[in-house]
Protein backbone atom coordinates (compact mmCIF):
# COMPACT_ATOMS: atom_id res chain seq x y z
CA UNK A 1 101.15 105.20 65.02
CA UNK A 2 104.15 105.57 67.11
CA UNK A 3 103.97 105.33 71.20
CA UNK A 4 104.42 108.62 73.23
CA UNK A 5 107.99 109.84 74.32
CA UNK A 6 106.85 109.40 78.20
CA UNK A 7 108.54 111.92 80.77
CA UNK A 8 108.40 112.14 84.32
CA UNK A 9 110.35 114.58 86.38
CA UNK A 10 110.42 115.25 90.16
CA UNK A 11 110.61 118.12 92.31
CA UNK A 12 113.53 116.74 94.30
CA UNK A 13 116.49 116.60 92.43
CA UNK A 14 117.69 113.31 93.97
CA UNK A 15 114.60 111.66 95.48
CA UNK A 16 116.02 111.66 98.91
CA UNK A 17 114.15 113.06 101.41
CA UNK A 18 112.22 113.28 104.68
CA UNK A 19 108.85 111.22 105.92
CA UNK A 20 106.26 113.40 104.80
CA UNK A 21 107.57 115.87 102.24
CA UNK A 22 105.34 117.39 99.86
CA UNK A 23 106.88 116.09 96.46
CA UNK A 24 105.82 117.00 92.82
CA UNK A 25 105.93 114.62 89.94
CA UNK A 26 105.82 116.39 86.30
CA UNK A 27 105.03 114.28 83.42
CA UNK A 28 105.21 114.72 79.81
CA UNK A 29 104.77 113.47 76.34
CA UNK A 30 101.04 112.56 76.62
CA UNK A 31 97.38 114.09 76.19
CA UNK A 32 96.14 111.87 79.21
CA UNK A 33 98.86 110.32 82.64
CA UNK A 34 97.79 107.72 85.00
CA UNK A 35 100.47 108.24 87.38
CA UNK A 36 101.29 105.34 89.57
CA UNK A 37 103.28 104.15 92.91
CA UNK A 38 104.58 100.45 92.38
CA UNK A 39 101.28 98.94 90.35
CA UNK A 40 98.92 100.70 91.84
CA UNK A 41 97.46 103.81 90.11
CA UNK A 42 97.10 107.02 92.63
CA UNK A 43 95.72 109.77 90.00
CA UNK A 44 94.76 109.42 86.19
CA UNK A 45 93.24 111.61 83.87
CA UNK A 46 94.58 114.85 82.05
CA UNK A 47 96.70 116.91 84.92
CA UNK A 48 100.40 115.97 84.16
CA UNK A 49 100.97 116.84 87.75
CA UNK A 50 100.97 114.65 90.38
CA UNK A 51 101.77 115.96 94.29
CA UNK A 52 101.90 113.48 97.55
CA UNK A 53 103.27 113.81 100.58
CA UNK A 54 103.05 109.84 101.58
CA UNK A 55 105.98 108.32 100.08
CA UNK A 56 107.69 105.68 101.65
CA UNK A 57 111.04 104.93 101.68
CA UNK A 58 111.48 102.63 98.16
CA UNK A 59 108.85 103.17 96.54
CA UNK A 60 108.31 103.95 92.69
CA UNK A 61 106.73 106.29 90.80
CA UNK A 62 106.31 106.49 86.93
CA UNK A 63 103.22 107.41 84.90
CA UNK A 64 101.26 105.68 81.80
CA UNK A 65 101.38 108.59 78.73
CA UNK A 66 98.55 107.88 76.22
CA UNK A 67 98.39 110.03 73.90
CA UNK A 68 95.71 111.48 71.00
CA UNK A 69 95.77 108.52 69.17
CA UNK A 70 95.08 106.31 72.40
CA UNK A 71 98.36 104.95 72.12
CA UNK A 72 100.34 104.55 75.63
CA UNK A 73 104.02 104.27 76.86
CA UNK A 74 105.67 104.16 80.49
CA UNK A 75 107.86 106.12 81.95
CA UNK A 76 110.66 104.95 83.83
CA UNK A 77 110.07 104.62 87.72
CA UNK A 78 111.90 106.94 90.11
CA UNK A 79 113.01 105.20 92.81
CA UNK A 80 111.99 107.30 96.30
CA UNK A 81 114.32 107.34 99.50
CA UNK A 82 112.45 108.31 102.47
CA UNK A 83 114.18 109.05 105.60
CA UNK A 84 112.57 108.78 108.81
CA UNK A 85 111.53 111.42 111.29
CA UNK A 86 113.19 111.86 114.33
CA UNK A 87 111.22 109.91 117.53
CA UNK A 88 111.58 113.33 119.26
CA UNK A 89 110.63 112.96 122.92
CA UNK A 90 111.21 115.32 125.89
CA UNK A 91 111.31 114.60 129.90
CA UNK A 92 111.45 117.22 132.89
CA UNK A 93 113.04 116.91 136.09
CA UNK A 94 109.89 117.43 137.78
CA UNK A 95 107.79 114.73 137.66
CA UNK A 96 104.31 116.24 137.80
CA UNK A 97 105.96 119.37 135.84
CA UNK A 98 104.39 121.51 139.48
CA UNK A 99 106.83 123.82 141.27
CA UNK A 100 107.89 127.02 142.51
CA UNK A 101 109.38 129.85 141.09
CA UNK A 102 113.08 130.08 140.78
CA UNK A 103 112.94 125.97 140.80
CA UNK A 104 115.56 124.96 138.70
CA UNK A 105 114.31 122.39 136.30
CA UNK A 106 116.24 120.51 133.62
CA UNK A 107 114.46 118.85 130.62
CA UNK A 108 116.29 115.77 128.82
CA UNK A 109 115.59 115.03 124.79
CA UNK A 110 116.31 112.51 123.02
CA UNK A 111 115.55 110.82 119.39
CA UNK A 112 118.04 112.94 117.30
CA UNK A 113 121.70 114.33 116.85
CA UNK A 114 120.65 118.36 117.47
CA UNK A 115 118.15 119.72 119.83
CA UNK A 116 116.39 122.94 119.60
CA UNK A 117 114.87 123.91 122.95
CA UNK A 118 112.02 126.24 123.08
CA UNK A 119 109.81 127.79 125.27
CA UNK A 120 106.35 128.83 124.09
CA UNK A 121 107.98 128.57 120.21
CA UNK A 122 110.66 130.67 120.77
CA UNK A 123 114.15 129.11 120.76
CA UNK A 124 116.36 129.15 124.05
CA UNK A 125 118.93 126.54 122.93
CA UNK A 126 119.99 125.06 120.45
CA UNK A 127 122.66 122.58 119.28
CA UNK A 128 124.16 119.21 120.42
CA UNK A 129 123.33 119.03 124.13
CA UNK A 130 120.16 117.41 124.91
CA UNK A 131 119.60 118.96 128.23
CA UNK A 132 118.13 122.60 128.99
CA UNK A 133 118.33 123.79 132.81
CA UNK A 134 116.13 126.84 133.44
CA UNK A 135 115.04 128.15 137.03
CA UNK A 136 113.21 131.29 134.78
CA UNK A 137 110.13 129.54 133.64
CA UNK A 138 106.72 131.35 134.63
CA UNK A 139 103.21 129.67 135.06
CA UNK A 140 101.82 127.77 131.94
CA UNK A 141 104.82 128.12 129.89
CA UNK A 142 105.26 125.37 127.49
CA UNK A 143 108.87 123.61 126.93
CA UNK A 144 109.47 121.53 123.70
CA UNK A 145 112.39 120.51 121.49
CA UNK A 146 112.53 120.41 117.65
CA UNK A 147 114.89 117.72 117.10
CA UNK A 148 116.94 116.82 114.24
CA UNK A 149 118.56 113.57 113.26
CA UNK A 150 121.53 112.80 111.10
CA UNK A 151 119.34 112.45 107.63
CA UNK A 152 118.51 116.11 108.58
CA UNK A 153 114.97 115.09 109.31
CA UNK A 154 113.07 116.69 112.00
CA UNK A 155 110.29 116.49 114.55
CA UNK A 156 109.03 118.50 116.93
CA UNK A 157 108.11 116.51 120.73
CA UNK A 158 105.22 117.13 122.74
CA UNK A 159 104.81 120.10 124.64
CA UNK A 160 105.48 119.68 128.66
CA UNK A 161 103.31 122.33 130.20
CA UNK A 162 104.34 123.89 133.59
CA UNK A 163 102.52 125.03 136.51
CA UNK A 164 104.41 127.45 138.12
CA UNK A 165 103.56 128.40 141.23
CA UNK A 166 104.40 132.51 142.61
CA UNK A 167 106.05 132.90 145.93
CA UNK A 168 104.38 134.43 148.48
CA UNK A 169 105.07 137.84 149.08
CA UNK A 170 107.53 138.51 152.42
């Protein structure tokens, strides 16, 4: 009998891509795929689909075709290249993030190339500068910054939440 034609496709068209994108490996040319990363096998049986989002950066995937004359062939590997996520981080200018307001505080990213500033999820700035000044913020009001680095890869920093604290009334 001959061997199975073996083909595995993936859903990125170049394998390059971010730490913890969900990718989706297709294969082909079988009745049963034991799909596999390096020489270890991650899912076998008779789905020809295969979908992980724990690839790192160099590793292989190919899949073992057997098909209904238990004869098996495999695939060639596709080499994965996994970028990594930003270390997105975010600092105030108040240290115990506990003021009046009006204060003027100014938060400081860093771990990236582009910073998207937000307060409670909704953008207030966004491009190269890694500082945001605000003197508007009201009490519990959470500031955090989606950042982006030059693979294009982003992360999102902890939340700083603020206690603001209403002047009295005059």
């Amino acid at each position: 009998n001959p061997l199975p034609t073996p083909t595995l496709t993936s859903s990125d068209p170049d394998n390059v891509f971010c730490a913890g994108t969900s990718l989706t490996f297709t294969a082909g040319g079988g009745l049963t795929y034991n799909f596999r990363i390096g020489s270890t096998s991650v899912q076998n049986g008779s789905s020809a689909i295969y979908t992980t989002t724990s690839l790192t950066n160099g590793q292989v995937v190919s899949v073992i075709v057997t098909d209904g004359n238990g004869c098996s062939s495999i695939s060639p590997g596709i080499t994965n290249t996994v970028n990594p996520l930003p270390a997105a981080s975010i600092s105030s200018s108040d240290p115990d993030n506990s003021f009046c307001a009006g204060t003027s505080v100014t938060f400081t990213a860093s771990g990236g190339s582009a910073f998207n500033f937000r307060v409670g999820g909704i953008s207030v700035q966004n491009g190269i500068n890694p500082t945001y000044t605000t003197s508007s913020l009201t009490n519990g009001q959470v500031v955090d910054v989606v950042v982006t680095n030059s693979n294009n890869c982003v992360a999102v920093s902890p939340g700083i939440t603020n206690n603001v604290v209403a002047l009295p009334n005059a």
